[in-house]
PDB file of N, CA and C in Angstrom:
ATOM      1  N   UNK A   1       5.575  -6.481 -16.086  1.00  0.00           N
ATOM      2  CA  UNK A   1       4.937  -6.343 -17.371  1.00  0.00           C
ATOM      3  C   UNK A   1       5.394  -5.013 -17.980  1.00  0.00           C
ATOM      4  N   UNK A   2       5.282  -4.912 -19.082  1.00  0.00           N
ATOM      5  CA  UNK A   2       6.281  -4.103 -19.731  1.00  0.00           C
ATOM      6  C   UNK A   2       5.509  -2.738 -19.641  1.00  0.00           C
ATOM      7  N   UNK A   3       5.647  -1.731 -19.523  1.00  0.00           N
ATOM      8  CA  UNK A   3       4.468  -0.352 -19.890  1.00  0.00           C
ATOM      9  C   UNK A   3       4.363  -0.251 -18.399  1.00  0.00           C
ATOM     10  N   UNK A   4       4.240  -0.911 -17.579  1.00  0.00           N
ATOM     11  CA  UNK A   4       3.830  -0.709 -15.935  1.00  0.00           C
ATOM     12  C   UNK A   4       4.729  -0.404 -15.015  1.00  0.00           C
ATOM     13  N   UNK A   5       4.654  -0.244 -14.029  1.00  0.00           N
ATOM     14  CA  UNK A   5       5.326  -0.092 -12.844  1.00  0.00           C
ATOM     15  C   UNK A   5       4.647   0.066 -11.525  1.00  0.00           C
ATOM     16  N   UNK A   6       4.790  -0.091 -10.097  1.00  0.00           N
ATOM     17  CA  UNK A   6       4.818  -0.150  -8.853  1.00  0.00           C
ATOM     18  C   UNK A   6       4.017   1.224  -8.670  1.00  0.00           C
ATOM     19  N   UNK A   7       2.909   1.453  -8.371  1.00  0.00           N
ATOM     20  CA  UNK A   7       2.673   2.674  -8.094  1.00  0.00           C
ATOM     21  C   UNK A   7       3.399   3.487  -7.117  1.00  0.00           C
ATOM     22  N   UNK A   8       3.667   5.273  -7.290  1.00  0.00           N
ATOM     23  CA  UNK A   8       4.573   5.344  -7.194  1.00  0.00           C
ATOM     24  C   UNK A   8       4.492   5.647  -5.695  1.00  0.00           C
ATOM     25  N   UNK A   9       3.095   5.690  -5.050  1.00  0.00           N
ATOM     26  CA  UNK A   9       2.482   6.056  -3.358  1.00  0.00           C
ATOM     27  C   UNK A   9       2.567   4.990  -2.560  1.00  0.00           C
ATOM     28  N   UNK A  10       3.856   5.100  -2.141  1.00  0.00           N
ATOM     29  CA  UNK A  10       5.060   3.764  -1.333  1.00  0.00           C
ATOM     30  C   UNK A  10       3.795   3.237  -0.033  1.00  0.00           C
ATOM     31  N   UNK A  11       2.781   4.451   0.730  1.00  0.00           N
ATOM     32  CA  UNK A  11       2.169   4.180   1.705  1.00  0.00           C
ATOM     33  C   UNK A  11       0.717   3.355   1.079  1.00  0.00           C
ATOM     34  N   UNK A  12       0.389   3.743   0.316  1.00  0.00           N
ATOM     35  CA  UNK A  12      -0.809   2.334  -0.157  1.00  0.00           C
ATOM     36  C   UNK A  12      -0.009   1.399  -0.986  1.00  0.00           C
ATOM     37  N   UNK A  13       0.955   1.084  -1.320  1.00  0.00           N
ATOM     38  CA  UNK A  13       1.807  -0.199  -1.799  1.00  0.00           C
ATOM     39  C   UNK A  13       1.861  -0.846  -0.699  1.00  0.00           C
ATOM     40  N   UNK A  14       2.425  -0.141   0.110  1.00  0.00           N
ATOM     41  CA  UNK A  14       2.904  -0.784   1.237  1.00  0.00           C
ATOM     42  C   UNK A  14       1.116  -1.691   2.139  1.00  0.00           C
ATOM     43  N   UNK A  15       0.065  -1.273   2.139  1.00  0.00           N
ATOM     44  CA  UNK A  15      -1.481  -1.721   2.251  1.00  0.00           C
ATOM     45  C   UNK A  15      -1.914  -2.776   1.557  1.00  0.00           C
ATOM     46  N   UNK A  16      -1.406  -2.226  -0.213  1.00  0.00           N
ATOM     47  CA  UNK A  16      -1.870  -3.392  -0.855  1.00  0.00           C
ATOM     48  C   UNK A  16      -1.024  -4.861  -0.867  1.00  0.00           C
ATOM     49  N   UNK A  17       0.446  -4.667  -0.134  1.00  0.00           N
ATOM     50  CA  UNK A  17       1.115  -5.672  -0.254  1.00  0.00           C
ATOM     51  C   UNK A  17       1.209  -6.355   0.979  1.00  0.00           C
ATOM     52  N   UNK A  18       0.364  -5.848   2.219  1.00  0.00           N
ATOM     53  CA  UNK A  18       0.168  -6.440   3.367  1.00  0.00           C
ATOM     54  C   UNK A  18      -1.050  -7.277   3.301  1.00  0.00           C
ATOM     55  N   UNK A  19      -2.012  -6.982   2.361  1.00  0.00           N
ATOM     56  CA  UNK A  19      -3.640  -7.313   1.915  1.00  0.00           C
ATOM     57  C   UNK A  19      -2.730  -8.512   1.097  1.00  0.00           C
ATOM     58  N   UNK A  20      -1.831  -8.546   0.465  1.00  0.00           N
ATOM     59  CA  UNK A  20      -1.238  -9.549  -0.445  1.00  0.00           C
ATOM     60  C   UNK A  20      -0.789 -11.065   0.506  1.00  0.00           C
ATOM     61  N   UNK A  21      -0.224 -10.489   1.652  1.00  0.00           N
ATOM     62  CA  UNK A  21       0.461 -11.480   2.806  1.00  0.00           C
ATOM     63  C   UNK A  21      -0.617 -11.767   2.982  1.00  0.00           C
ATOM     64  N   UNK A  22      -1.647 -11.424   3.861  1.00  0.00           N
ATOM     65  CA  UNK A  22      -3.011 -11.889   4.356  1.00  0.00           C
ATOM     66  C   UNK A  22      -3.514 -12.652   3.579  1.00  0.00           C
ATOM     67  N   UNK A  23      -3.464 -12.183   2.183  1.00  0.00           N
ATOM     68  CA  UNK A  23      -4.170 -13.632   1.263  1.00  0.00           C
ATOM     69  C   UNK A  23      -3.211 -14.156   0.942  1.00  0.00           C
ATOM     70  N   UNK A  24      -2.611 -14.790   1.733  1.00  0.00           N
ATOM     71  CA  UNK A  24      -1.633 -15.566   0.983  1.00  0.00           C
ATOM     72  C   UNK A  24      -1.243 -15.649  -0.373  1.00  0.00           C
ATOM     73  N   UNK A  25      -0.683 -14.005  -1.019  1.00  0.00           N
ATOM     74  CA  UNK A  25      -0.532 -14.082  -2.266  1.00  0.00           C
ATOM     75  C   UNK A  25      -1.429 -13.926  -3.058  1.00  0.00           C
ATOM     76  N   UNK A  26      -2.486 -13.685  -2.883  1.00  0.00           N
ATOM     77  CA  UNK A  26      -3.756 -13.899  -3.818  1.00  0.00           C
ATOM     78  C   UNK A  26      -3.948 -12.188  -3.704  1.00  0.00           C
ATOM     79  N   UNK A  27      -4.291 -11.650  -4.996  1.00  0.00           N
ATOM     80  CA  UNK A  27      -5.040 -10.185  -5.188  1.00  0.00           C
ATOM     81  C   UNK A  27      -5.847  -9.590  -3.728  1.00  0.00           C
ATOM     82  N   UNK A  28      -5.850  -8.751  -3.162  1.00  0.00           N
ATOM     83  CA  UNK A  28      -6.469  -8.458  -2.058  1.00  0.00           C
ATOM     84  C   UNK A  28      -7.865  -7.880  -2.856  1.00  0.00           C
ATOM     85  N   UNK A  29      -8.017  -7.730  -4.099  1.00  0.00           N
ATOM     86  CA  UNK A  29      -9.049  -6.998  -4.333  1.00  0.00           C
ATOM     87  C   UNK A  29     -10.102  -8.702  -5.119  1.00  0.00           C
ATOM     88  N   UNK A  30      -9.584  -9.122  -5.203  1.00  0.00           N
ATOM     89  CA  UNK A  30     -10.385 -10.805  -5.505  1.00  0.00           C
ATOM     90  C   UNK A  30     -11.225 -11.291  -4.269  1.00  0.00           C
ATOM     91  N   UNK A  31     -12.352 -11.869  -4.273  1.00  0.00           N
ATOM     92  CA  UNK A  31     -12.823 -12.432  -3.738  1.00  0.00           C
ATOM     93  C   UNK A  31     -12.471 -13.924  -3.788  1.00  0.00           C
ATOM     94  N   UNK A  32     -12.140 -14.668  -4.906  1.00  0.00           N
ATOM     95  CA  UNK A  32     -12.214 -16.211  -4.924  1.00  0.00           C
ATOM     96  C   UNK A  32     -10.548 -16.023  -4.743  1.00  0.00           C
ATOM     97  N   UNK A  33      -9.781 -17.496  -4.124  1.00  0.00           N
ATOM     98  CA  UNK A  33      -8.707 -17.688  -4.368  1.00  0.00           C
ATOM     99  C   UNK A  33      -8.447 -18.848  -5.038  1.00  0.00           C
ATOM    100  N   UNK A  34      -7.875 -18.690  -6.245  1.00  0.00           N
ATOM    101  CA  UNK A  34      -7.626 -19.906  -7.031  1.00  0.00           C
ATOM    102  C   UNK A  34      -6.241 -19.097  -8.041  1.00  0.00           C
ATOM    103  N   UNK A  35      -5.441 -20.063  -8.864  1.00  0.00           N
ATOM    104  CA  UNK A  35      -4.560 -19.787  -9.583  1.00  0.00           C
ATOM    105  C   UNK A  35      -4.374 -18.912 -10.131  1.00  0.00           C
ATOM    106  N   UNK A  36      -5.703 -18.168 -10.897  1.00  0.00           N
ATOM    107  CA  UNK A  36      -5.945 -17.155 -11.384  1.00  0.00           C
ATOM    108  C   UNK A  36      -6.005 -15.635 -10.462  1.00  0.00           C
ATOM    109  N   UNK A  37      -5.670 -16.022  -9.590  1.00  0.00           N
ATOM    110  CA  UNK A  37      -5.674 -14.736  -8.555  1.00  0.00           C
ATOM    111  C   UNK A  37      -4.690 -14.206  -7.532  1.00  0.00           C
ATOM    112  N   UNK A  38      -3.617 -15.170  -8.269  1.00  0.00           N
ATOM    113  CA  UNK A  38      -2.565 -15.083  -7.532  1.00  0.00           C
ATOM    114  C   UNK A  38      -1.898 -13.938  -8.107  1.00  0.00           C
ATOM    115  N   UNK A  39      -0.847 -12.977  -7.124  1.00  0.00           N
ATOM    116  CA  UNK A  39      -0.606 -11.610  -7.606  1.00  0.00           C
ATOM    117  C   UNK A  39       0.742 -12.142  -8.711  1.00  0.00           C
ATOM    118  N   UNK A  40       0.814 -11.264  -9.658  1.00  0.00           N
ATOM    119  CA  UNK A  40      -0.138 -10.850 -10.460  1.00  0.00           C
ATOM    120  C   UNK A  40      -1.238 -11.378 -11.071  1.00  0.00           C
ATOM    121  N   UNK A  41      -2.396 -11.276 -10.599  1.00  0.00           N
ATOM    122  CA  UNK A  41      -3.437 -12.124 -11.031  1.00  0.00           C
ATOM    123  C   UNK A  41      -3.557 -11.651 -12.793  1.00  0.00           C
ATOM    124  N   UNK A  42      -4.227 -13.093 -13.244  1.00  0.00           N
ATOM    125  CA  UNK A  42      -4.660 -13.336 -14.440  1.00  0.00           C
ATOM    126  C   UNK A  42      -4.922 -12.043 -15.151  1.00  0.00           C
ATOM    127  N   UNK A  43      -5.698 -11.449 -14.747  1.00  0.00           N
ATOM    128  CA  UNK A  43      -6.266  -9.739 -15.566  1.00  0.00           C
ATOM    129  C   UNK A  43      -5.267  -9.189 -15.615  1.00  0.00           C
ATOM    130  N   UNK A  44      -4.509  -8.996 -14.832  1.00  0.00           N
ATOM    131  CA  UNK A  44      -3.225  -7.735 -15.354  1.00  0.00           C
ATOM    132  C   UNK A  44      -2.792  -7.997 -16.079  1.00  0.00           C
ATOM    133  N   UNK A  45      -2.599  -9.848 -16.370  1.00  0.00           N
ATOM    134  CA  UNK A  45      -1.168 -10.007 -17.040  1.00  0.00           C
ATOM    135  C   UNK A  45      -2.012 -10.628 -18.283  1.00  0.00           C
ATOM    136  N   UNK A  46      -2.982 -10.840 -18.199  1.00  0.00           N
ATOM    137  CA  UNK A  46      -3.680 -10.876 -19.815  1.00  0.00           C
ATOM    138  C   UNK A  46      -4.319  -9.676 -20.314  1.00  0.00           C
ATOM    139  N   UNK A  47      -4.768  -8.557 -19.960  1.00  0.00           N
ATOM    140  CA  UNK A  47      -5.536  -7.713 -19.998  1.00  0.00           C
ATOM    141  C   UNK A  47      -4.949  -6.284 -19.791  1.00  0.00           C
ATOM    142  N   UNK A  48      -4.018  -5.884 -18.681  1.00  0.00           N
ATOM    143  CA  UNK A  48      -3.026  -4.665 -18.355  1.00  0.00           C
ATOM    144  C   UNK A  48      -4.100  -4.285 -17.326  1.00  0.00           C
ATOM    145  N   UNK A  49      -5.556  -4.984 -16.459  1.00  0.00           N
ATOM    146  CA  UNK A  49      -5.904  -4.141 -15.818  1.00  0.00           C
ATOM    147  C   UNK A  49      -5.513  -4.416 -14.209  1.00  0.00           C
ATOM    148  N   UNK A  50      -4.941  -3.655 -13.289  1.00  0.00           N
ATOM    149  CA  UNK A  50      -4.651  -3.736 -11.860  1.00  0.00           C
ATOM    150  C   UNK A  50      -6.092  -3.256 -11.519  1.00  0.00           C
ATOM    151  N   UNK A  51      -7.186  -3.565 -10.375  1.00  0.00           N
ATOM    152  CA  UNK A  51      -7.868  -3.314 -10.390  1.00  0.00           C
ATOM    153  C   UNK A  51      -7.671  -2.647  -8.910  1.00  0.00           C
ATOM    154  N   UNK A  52      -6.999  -3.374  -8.036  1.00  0.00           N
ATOM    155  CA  UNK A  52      -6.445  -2.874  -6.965  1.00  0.00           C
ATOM    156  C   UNK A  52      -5.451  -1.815  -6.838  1.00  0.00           C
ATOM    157  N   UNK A  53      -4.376  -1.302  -8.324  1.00  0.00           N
ATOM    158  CA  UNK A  53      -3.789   0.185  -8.280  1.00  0.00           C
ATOM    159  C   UNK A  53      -2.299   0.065  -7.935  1.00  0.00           C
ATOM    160  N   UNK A  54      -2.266  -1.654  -7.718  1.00  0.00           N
ATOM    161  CA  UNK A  54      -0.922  -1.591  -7.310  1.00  0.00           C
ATOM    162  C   UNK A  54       0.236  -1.542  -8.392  1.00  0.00           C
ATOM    163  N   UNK A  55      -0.049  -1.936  -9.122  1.00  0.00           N
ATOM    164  CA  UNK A  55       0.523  -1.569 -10.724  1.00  0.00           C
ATOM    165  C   UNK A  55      -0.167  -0.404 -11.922  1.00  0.00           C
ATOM    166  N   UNK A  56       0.644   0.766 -11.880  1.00  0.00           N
ATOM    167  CA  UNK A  56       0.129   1.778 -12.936  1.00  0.00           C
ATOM    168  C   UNK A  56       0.453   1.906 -14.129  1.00  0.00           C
ATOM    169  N   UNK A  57       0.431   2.456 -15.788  1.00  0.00           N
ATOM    170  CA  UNK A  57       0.951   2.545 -16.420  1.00  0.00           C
ATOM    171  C   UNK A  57       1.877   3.813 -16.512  1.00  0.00           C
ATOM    172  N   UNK A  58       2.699   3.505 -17.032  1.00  0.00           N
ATOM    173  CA  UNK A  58       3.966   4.640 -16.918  1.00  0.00           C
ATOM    174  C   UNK A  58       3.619   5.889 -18.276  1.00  0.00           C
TER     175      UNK A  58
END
């Protein structure tokens, strides 16, 4: 998404994208798993909000 990027603290990327495997793809910070929660879930990419940090604005 355009304005964003990868936060830039490689050692909690690296947390939030293991929390990502575990849910099979789904937001680690979501509770429900459905379509809408698949990374990049729905809110970031309608809204700009990462709620989990794994995407910052630049």
């Amino acid at each position: 998404m355009k304005g964003y990027r990868l936060n830039p603290d490689k050692e909690y990327v690296s947390k939030i994208i293991e929390g990502i495997y575990r849910k099979e793809g789904h937001c680690p910070c979501k509770v429900t798993r459905d379509d809408s929660t698949r990374c990049p879930c729905d809110e970031f990419v309608n809204d700009g909000i990462c709620k989990c940090k794994l995407y910052v604005k630049i």
